[in-house]
Every structure is written in C-alpha cells, then in structure tokens.
C-alpha atoms as a PDB file:
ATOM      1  CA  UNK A   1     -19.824  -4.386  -9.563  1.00  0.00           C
ATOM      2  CA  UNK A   2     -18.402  -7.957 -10.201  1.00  0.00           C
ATOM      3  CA  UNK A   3     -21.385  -9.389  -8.392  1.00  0.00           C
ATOM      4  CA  UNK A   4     -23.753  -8.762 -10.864  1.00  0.00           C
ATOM      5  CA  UNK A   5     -22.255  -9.745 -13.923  1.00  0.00           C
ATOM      6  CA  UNK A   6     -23.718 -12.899 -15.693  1.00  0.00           C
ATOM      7  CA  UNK A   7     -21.244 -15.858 -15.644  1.00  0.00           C
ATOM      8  CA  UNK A   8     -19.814 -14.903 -18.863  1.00  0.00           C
ATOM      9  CA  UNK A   9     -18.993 -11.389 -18.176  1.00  0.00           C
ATOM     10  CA  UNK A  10     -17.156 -12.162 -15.264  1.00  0.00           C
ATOM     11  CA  UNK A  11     -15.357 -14.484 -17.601  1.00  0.00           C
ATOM     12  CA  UNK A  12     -14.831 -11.718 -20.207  1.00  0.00           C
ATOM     13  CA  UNK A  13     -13.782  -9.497 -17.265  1.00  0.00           C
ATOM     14  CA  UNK A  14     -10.921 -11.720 -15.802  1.00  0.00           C
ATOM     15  CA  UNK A  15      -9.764 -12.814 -18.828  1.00  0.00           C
ATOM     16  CA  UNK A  16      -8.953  -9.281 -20.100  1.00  0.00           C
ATOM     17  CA  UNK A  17      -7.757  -8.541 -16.639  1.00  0.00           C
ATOM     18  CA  UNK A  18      -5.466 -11.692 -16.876  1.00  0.00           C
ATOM     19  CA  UNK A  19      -4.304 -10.898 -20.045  1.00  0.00           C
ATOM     20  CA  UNK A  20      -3.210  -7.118 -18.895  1.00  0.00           C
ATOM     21  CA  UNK A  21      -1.309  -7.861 -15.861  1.00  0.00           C
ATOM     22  CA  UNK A  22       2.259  -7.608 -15.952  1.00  0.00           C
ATOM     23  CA  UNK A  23       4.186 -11.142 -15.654  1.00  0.00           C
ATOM     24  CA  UNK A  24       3.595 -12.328 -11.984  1.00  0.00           C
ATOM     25  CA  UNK A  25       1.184  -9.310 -11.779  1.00  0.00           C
ATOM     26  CA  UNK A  26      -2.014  -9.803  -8.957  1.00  0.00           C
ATOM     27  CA  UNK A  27      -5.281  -8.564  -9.424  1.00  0.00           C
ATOM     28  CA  UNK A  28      -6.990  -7.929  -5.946  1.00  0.00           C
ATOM     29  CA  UNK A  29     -10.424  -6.991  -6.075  1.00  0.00           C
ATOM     30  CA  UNK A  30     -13.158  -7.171  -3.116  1.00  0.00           C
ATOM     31  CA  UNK A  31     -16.873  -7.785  -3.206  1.00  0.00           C
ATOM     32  CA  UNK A  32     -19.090  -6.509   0.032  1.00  0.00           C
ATOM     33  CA  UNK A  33     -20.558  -9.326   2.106  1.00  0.00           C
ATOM     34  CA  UNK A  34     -24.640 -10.155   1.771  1.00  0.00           C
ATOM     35  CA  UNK A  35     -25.238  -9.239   4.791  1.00  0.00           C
ATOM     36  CA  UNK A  36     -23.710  -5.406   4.643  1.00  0.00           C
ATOM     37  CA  UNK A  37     -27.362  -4.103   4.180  1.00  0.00           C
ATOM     38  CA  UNK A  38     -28.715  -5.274   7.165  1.00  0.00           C
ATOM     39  CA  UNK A  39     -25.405  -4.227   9.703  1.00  0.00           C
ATOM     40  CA  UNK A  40     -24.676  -0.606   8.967  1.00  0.00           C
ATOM     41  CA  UNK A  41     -26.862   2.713   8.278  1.00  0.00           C
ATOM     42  CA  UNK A  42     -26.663   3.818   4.714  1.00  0.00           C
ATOM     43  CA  UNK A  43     -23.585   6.388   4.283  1.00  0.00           C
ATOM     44  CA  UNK A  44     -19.899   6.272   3.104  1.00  0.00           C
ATOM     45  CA  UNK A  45     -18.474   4.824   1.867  1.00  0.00           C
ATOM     46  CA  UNK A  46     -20.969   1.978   0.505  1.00  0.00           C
ATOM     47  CA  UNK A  47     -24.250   1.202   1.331  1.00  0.00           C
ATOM     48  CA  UNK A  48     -27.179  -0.883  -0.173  1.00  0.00           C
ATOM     49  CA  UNK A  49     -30.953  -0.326   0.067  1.00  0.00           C
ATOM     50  CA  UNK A  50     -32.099  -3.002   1.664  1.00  0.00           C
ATOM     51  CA  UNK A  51     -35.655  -1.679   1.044  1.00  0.00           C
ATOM     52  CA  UNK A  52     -37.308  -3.378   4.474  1.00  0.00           C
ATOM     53  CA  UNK A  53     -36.216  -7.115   3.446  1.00  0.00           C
ATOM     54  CA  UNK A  54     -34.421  -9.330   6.349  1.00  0.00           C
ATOM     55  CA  UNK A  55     -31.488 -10.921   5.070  1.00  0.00           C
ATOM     56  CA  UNK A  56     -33.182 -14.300   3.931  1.00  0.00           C
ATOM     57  CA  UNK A  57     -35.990 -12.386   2.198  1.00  0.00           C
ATOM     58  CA  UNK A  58     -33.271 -10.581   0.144  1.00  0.00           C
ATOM     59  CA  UNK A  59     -32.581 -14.108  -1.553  1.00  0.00           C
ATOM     60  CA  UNK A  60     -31.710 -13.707  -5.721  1.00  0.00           C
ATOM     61  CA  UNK A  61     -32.923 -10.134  -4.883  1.00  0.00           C
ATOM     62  CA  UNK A  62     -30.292  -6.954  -6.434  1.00  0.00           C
ATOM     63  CA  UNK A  63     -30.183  -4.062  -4.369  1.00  0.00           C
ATOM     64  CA  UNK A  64     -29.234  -0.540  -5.308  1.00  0.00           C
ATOM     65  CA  UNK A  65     -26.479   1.003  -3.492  1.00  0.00           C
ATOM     66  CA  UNK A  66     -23.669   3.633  -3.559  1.00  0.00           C
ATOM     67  CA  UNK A  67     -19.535   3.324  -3.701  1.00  0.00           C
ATOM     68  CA  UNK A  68     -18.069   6.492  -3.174  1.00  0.00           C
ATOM     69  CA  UNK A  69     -14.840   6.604  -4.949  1.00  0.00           C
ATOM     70  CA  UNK A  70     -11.463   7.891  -3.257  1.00  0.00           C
ATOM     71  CA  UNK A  71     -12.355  11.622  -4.614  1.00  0.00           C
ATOM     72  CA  UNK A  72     -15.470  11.933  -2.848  1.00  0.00           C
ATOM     73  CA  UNK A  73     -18.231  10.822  -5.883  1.00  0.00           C
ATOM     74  CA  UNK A  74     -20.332   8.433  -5.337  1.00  0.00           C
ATOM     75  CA  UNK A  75     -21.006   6.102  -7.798  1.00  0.00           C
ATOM     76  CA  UNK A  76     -24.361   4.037  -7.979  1.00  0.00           C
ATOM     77  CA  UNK A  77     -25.060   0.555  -9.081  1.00  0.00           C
END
C-alpha cells in the first residue's frame, strides 16, 4: 500500500508511474481513510486490525489488514 512506503519509495513509485503513462495519461489511485478501523467490522473488501486502540491511540501505529482483489483473494499488508 502507498501509505507505507518511506518518502523515497513513494518517489520511486510515481516517478516510474509518471514515466509509463501514456501522453495526457492519469494515474488514479486511493488510500483508505485513518479512521476505517474504528467504523466498520472487519470483512470485504478491506479491513484493518485495529487491535483494541481508539483512533488517537493508533497515532504512527501500522496496522495489518486485508484488500481483497476483484477475483475474490485477499491480499494482506
């Protein structure tokens, strides 16, 4: 997932994303809200353990989670 990448593999990322896209090409890309944890049971199609922390306890904390994919996998990070 984008969010956890250090600041200079997110550069690395977008740069070889940049330099991929077709002339006048857009990248769209989405990254799930902080607070998802805490609003919504853990299932499909993404969910993060929030392990028992409030939000503001989760601070500069990572949290292991699922994205299922379009066919169904689900894909942990």
């Amino acid at each position: 997932m984008v969010s956890y990448l250090s600041c200079a593999e997110m550069t690395a990322v977008f740069r070889t994303v940049r330099s991929r896209l077709a002339p006048g090409g857009r990248f769209v890309f989405t990254v799930p809200h902080p607070f998802l944890p805490y609003i919504r049971p853990l299932e499909k199609p993404v969910y993060f353990d929030s392990k028992g922390r409030d939000y503001f306890a989760g601070v500069n904390q990572s949290y292991e989670g699922y994205i299922w994919r379009r066919d169904g996998h689900a894909k942990r990070f």
